[in-house]
C-alpha atoms as a PDB file:
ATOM      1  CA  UNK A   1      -5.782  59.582  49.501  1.00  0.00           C
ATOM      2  CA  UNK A   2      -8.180  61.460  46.985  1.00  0.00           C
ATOM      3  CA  UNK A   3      -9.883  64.353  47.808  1.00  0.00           C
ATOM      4  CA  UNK A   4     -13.665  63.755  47.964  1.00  0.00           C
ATOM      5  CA  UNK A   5     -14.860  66.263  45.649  1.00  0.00           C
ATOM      6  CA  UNK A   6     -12.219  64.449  42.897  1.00  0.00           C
ATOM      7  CA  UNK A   7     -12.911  60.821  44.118  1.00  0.00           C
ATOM      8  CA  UNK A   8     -13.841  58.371  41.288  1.00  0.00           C
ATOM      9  CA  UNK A   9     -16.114  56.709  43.921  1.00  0.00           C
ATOM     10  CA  UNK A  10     -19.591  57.833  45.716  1.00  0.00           C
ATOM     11  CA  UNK A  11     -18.563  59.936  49.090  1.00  0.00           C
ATOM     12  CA  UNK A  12     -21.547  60.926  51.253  1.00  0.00           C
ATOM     13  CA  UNK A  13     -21.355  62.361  54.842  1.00  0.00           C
ATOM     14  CA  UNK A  14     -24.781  61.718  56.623  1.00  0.00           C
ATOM     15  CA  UNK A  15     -24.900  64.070  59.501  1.00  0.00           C
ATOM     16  CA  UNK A  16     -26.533  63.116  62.816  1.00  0.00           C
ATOM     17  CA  UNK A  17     -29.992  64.140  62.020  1.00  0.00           C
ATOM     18  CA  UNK A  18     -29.640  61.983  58.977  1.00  0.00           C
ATOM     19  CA  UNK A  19     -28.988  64.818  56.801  1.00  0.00           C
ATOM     20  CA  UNK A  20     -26.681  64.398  53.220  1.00  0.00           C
ATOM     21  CA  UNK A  21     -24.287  66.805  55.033  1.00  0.00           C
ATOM     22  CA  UNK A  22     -21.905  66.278  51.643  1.00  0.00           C
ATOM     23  CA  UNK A  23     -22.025  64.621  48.381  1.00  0.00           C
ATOM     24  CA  UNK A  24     -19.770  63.685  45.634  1.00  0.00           C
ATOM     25  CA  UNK A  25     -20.505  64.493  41.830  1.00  0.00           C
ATOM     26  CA  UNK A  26     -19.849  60.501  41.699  1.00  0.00           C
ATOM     27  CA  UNK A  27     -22.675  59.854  44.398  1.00  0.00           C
ATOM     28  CA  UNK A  28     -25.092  61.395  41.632  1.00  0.00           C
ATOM     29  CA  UNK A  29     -26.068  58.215  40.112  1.00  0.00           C
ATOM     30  CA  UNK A  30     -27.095  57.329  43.815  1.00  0.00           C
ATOM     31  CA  UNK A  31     -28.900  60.387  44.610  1.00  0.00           C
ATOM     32  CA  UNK A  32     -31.107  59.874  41.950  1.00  0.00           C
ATOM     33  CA  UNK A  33     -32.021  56.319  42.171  1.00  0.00           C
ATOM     34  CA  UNK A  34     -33.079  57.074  45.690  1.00  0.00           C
ATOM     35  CA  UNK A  35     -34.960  59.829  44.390  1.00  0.00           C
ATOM     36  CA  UNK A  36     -33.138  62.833  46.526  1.00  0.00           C
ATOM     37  CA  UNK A  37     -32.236  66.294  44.931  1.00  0.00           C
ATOM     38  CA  UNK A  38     -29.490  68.502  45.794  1.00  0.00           C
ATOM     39  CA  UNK A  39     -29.823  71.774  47.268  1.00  0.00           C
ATOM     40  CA  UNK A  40     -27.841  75.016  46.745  1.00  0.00           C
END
């Protein structure tokens, strides 16, 4: 098992008030198309 942060793959972790609790440099492309920007 990969680490998330290192995963080839989009990893997200939606927390119960449908938050992006966590995302993945490789969920970028996904982030984007649905028009959502990180925060710091």
């Amino acid at each position: 098992m990969r680490f998330p942060d290192v995963n080839p793959h989009p990893v997200l972790w939606i927390g119960n008030s449908d938050i992006i609790a966590y995302a993945n440099t490789a969920a970028d492309k996904l982030l984007n198309a649905w028009r959502v920007e990180r925060e710091e």
